[in-house]
C-alpha atoms as a PDB file:
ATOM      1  CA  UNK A   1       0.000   0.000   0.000  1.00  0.00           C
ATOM      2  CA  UNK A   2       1.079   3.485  -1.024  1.00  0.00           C
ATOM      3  CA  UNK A   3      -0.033   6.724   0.015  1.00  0.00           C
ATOM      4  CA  UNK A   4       1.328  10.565  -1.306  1.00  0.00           C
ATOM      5  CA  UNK A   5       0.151  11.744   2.068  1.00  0.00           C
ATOM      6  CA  UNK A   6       2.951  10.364   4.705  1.00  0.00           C
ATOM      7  CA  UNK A   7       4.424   7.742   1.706  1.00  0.00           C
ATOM      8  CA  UNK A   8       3.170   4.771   3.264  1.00  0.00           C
ATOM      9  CA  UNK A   9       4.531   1.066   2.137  1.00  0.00           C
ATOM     10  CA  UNK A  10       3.211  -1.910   3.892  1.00  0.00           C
ATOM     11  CA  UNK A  11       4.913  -5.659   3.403  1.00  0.00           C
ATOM     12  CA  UNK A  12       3.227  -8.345   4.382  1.00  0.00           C
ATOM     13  CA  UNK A  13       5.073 -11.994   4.942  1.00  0.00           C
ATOM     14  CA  UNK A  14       4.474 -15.272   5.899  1.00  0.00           C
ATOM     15  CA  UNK A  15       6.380 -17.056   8.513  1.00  0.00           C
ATOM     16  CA  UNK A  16       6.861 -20.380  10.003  1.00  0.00           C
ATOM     17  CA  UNK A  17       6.205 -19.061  12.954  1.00  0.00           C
ATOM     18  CA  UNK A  18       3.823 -16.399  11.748  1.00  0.00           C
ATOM     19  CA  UNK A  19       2.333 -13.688   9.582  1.00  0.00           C
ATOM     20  CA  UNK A  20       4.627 -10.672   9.498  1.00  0.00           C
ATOM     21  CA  UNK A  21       3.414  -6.996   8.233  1.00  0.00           C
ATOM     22  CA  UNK A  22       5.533  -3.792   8.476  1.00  0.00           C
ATOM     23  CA  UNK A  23       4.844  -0.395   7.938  1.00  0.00           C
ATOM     24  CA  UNK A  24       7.095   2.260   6.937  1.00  0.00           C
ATOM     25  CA  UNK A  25       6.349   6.286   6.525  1.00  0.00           C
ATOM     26  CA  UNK A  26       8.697   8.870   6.027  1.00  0.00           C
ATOM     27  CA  UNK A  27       7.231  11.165   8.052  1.00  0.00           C
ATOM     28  CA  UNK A  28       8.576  13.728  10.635  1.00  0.00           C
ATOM     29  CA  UNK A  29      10.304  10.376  12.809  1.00  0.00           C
ATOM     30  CA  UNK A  30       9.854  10.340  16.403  1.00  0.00           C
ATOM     31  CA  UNK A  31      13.415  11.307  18.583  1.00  0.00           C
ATOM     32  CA  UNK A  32      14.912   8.867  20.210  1.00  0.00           C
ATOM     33  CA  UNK A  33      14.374  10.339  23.803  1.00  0.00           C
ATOM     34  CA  UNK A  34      10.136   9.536  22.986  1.00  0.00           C
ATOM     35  CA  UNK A  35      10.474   6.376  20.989  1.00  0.00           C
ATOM     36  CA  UNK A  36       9.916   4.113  24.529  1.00  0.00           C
ATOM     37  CA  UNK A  37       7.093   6.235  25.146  1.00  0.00           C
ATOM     38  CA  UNK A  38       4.922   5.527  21.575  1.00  0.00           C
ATOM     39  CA  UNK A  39       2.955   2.998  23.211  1.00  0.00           C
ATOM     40  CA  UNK A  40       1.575   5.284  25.982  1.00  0.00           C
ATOM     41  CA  UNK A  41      -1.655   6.421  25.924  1.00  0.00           C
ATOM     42  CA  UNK A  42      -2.412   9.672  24.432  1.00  0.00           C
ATOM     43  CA  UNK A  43       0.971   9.868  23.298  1.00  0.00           C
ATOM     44  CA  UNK A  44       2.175  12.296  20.466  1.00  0.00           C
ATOM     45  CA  UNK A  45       4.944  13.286  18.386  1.00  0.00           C
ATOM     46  CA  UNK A  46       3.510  16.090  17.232  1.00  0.00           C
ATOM     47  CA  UNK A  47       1.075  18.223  18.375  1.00  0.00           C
ATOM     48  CA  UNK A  48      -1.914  17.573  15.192  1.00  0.00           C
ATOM     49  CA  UNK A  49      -5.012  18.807  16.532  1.00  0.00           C
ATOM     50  CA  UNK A  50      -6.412  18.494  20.170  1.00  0.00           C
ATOM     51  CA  UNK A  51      -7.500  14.433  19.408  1.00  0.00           C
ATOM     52  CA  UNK A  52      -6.037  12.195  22.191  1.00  0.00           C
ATOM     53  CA  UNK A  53      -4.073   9.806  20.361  1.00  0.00           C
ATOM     54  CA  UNK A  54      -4.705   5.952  21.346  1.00  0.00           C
ATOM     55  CA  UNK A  55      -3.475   3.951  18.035  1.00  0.00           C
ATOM     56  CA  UNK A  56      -0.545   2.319  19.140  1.00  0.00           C
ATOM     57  CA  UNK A  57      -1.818   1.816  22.861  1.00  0.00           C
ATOM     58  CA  UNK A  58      -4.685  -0.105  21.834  1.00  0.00           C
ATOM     59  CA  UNK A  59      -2.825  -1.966  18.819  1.00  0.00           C
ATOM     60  CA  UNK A  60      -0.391  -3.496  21.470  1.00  0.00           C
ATOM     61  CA  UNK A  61      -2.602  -4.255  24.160  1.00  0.00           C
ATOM     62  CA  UNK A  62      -4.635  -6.421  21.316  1.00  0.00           C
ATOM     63  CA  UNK A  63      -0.948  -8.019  19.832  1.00  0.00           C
ATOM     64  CA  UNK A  64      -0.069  -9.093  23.412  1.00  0.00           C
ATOM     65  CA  UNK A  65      -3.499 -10.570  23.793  1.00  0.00           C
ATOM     66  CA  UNK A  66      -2.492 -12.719  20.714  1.00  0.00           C
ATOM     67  CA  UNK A  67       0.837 -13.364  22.049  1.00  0.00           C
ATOM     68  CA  UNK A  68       2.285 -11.010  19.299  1.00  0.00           C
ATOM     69  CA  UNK A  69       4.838  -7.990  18.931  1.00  0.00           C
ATOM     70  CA  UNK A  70       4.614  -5.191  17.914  1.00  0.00           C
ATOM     71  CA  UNK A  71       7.923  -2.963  17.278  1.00  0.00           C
ATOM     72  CA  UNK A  72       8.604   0.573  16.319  1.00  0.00           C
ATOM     73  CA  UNK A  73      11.994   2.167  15.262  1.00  0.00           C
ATOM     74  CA  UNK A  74      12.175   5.261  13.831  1.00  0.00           C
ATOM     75  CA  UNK A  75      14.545   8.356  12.954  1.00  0.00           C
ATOM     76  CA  UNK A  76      13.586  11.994  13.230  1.00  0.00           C
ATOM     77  CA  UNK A  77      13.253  13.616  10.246  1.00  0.00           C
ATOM     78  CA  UNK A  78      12.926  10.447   8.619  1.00  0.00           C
ATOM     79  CA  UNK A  79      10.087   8.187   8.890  1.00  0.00           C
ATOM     80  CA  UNK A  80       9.065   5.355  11.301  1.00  0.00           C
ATOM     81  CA  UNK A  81       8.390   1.355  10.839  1.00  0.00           C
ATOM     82  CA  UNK A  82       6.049  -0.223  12.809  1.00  0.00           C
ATOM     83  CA  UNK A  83       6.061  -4.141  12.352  1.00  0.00           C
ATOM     84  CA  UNK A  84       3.894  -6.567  13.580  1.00  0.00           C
ATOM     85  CA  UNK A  85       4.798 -10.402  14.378  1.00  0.00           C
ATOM     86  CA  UNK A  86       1.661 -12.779  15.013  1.00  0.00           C
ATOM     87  CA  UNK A  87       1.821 -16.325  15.611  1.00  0.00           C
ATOM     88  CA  UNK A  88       0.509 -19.079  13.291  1.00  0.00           C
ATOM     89  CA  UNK A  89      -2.584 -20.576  14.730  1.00  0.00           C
ATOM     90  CA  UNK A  90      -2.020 -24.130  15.567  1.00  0.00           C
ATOM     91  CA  UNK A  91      -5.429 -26.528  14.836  1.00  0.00           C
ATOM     92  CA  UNK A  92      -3.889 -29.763  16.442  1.00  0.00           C
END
């Protein structure tokens, strides 16, 4: 998936151990000294509006619940990648 606004690219991939899917923006990054703090809620980079911001608090809580991870690196002025990990559902 591609997007002019933010230049979004997703992968998606297929694991032995699970179904892997990254996103990657080059957006405005988020520094280094806030990157630990992405998951908290309400947390923002950048001040867009007065929303309360709950994406990536609510995404993890939901991975964990699946026994999944969710990762985010990132650079200012550069972009961020979020990737998800979930397991492959075992029917035996």
């Amino acid at each position: 998936m591609r997007s002019n606004e933010g230049f979004q690219i997703m992968y998606n991939q297929y694991l032995k151990i699970g179904q892997k899917v990254k996103m990657i923006d080059q957006g405005i990054g988020v520094p280094a000294s806030q990157l630990e703090d992405v998951f908290l809620p309400m947390m923002r980079v950048a001040n867009v509006g007065n929303i309360p911001d709950f994406g990536l608090t609510i995404a993890k809580k939901i991975i964990d619940m699946h026994q999944g991870q969710l990762t985010v690196d990132s650079t200012t002025g550069q972009g961020t990648t979020v990737c998800i990990l979930l397991p492959t559902l075992s029917l035996s």
